[in-house]
PDB file of N, CA and C in Angstrom:
ATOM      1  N   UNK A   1    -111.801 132.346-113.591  1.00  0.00           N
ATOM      2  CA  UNK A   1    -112.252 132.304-114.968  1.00  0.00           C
ATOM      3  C   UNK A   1    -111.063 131.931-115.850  1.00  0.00           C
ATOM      4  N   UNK A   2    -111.137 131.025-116.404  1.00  0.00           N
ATOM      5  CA  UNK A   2    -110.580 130.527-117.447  1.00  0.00           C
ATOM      6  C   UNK A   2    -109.664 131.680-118.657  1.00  0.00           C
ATOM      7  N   UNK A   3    -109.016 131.341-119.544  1.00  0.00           N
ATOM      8  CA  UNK A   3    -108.180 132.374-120.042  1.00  0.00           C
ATOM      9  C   UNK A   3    -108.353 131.999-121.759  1.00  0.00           C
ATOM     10  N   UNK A   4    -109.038 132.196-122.446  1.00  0.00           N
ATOM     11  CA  UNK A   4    -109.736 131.726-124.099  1.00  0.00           C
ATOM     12  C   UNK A   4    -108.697 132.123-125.035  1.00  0.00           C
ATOM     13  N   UNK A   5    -108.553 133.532-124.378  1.00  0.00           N
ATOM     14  CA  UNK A   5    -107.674 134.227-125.414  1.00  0.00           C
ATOM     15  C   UNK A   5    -105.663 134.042-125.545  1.00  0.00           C
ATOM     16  N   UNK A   6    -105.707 133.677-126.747  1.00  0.00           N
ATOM     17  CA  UNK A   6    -104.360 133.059-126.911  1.00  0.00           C
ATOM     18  C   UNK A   6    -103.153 134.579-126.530  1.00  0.00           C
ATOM     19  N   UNK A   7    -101.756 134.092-126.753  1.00  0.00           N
ATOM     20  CA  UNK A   7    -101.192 135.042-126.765  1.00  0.00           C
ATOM     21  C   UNK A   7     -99.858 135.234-128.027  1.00  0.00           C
ATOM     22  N   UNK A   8     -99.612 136.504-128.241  1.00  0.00           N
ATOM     23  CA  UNK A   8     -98.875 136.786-129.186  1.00  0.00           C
ATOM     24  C   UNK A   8     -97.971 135.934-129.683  1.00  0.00           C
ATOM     25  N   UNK A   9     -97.770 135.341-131.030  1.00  0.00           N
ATOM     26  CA  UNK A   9     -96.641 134.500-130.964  1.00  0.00           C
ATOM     27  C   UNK A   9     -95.118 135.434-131.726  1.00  0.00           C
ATOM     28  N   UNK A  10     -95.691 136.715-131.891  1.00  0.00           N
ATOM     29  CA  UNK A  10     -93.776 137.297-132.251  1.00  0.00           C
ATOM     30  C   UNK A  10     -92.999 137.299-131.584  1.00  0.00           C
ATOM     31  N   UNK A  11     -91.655 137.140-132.158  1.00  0.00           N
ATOM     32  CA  UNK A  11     -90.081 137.132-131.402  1.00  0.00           C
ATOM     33  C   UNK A  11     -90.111 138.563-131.459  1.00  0.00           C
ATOM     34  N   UNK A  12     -89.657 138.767-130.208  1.00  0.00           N
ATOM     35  CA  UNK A  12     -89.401 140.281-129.652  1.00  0.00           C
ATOM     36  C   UNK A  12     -87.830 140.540-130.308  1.00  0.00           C
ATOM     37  N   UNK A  13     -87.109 141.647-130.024  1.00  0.00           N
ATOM     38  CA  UNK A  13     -85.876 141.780-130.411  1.00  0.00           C
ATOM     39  C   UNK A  13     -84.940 140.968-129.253  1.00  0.00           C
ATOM     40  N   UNK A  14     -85.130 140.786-128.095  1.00  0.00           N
ATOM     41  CA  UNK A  14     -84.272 140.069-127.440  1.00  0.00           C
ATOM     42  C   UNK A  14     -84.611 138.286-127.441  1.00  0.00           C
ATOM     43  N   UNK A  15     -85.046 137.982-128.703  1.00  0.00           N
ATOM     44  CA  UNK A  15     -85.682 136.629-128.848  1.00  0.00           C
ATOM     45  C   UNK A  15     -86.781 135.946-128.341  1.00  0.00           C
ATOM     46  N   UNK A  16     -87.590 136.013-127.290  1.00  0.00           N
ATOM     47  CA  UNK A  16     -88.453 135.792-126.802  1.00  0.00           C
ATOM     48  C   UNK A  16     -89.839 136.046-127.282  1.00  0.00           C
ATOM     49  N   UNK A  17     -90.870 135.027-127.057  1.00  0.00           N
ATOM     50  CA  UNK A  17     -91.959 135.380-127.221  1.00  0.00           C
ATOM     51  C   UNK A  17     -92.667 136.805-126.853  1.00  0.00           C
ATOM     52  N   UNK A  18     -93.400 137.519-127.376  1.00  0.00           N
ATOM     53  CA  UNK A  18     -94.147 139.005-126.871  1.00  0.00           C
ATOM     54  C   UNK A  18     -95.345 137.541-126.077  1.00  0.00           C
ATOM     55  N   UNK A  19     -95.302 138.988-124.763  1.00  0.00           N
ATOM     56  CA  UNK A  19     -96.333 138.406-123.545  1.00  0.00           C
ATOM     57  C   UNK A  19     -97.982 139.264-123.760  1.00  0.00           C
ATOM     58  N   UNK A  20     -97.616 139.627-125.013  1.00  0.00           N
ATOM     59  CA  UNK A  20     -99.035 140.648-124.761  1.00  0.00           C
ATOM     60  C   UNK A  20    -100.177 139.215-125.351  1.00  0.00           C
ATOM     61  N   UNK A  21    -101.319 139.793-125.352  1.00  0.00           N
ATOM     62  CA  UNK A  21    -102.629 139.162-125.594  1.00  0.00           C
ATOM     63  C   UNK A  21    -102.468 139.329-127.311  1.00  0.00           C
ATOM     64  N   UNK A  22    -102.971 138.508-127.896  1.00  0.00           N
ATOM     65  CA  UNK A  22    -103.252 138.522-129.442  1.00  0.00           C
ATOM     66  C   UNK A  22    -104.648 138.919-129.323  1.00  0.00           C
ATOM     67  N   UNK A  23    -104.725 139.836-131.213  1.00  0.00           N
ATOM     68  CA  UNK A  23    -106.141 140.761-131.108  1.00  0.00           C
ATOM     69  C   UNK A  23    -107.418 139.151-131.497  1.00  0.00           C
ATOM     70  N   UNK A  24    -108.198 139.249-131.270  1.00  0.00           N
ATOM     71  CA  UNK A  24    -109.472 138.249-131.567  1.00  0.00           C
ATOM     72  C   UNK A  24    -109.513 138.148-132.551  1.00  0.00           C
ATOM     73  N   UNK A  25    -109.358 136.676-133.186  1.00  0.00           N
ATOM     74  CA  UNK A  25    -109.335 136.115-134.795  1.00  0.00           C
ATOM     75  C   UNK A  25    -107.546 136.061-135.453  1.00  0.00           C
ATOM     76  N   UNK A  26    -106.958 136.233-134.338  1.00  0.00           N
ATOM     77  CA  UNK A  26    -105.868 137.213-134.760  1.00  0.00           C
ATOM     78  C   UNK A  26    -104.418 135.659-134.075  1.00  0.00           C
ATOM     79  N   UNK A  27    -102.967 135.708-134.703  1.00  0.00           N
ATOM     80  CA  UNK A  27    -102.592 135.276-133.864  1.00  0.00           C
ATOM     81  C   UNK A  27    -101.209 136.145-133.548  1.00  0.00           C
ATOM     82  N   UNK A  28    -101.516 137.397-133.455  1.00  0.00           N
ATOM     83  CA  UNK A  28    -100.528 138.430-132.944  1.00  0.00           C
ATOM     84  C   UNK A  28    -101.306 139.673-132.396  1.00  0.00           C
ATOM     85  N   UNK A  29    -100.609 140.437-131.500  1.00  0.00           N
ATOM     86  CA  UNK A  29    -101.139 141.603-130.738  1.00  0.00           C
ATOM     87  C   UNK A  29    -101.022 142.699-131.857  1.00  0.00           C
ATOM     88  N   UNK A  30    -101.910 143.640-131.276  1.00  0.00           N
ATOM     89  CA  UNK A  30    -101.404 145.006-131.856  1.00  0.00           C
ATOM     90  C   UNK A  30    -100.874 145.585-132.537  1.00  0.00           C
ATOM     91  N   UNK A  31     -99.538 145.654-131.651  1.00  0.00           N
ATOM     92  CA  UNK A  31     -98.053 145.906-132.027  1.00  0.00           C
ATOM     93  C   UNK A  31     -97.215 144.958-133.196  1.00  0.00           C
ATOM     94  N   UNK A  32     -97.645 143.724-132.970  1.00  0.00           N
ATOM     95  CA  UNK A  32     -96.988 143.143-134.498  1.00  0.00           C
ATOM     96  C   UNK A  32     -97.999 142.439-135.161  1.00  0.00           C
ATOM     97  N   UNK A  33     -99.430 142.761-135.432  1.00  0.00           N
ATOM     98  CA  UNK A  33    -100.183 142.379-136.377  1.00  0.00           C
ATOM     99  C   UNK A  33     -99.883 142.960-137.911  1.00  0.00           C
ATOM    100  N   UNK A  34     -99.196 143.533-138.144  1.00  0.00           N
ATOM    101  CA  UNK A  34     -98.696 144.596-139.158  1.00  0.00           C
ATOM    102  C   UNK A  34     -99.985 144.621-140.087  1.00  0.00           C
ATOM    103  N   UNK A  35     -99.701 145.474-141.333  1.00  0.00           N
ATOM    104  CA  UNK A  35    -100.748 145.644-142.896  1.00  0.00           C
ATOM    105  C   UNK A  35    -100.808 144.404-143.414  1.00  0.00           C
ATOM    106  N   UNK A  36    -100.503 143.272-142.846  1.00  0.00           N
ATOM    107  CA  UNK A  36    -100.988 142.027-143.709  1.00  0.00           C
ATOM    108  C   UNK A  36    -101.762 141.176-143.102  1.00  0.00           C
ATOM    109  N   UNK A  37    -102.100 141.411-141.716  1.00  0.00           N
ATOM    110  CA  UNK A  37    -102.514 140.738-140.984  1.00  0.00           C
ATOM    111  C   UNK A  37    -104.374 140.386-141.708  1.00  0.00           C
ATOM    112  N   UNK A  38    -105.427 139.298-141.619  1.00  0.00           N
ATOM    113  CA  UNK A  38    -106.135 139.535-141.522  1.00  0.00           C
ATOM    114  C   UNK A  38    -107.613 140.436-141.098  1.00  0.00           C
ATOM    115  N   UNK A  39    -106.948 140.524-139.753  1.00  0.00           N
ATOM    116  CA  UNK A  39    -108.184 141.763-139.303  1.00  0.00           C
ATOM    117  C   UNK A  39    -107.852 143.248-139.232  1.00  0.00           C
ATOM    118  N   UNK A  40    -106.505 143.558-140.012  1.00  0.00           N
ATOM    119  CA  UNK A  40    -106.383 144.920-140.350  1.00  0.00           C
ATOM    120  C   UNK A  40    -106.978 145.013-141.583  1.00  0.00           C
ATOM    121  N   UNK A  41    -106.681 143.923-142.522  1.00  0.00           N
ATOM    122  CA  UNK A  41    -107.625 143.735-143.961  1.00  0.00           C
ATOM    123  C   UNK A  41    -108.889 143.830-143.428  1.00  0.00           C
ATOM    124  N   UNK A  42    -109.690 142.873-142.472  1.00  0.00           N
ATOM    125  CA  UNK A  42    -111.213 143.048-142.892  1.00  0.00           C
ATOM    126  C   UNK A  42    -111.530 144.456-141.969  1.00  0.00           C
ATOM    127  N   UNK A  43    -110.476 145.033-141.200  1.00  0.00           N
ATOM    128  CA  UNK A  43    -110.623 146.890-141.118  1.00  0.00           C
ATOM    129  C   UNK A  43    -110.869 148.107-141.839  1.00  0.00           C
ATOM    130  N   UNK A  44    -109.743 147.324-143.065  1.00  0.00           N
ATOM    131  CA  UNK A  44    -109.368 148.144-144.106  1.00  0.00           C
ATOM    132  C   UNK A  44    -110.973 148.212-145.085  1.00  0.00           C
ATOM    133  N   UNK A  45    -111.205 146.815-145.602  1.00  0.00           N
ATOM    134  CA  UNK A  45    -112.296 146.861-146.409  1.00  0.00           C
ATOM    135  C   UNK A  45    -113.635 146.908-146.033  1.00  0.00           C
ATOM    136  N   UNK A  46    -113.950 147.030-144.503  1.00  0.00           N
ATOM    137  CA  UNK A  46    -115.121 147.907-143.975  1.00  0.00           C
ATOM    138  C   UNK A  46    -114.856 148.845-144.417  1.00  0.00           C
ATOM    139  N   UNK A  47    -114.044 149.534-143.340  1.00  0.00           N
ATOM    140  CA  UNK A  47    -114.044 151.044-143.825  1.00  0.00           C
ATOM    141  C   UNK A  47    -114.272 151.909-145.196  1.00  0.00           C
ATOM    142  N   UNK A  48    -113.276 150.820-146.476  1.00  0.00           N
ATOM    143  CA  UNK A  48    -113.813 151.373-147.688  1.00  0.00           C
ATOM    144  C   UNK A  48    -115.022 151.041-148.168  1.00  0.00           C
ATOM    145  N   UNK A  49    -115.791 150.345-147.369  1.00  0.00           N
ATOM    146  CA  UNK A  49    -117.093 150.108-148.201  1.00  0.00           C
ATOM    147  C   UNK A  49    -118.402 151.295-147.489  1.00  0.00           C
ATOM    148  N   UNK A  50    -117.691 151.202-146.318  1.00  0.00           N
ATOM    149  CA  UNK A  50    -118.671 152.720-145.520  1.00  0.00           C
ATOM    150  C   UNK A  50    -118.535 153.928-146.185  1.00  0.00           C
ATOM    151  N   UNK A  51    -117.001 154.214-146.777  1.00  0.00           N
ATOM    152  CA  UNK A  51    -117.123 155.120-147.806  1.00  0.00           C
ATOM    153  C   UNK A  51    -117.366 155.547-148.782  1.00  0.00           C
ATOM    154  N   UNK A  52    -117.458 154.014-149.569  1.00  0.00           N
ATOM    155  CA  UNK A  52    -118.450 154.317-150.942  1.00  0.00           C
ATOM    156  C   UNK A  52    -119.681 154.229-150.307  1.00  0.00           C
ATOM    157  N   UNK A  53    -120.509 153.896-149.572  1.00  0.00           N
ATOM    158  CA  UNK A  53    -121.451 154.230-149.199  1.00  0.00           C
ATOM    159  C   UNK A  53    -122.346 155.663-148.925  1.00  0.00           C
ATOM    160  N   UNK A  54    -121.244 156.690-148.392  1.00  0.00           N
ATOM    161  CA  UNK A  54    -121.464 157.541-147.655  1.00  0.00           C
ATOM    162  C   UNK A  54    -121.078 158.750-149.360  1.00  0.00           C
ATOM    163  N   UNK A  55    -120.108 158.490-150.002  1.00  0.00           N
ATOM    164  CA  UNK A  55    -120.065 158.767-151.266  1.00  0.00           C
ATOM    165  C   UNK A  55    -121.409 158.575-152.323  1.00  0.00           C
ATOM    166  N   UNK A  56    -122.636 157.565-152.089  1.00  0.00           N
ATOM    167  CA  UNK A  56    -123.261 157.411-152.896  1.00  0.00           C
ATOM    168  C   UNK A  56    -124.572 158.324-152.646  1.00  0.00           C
ATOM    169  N   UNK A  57    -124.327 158.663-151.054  1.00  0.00           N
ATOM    170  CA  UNK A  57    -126.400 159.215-150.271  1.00  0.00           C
ATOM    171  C   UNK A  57    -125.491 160.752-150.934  1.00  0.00           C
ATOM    172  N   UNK A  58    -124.873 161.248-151.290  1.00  0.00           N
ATOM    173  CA  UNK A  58    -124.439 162.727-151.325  1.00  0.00           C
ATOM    174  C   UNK A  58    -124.717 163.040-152.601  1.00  0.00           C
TER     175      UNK A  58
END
């Protein structure tokens, strides 16, 4: 089977590419997608919209 999913493009501290998998939609893993990344944003603003939600049935 074929391999779709790209891989991390951060410089590690010893210069090199990180070998991990990047998250989906994403073009960094995990570990260095940081708070600016796109899909920690569209994380972030689910979550606050489930909470005004859950704020409004109460």
């Amino acid at each position: 089977m074929a391999r779709t999913q790209s891989r991390c493009g951060a410089l590690t501290q010893q210069g090199t590419r990180c070998r991990r998998l990047a998250m989906e939609n994403a073009s960094r893993c995990d570990l260095h997608r940081g708070d600016w990344s796109t899909y920690t944003i569209k994380k972030r603003t689910e979550a606050a919209k489930k909470a005004k939600t859950r704020k409004r049935r109460k």
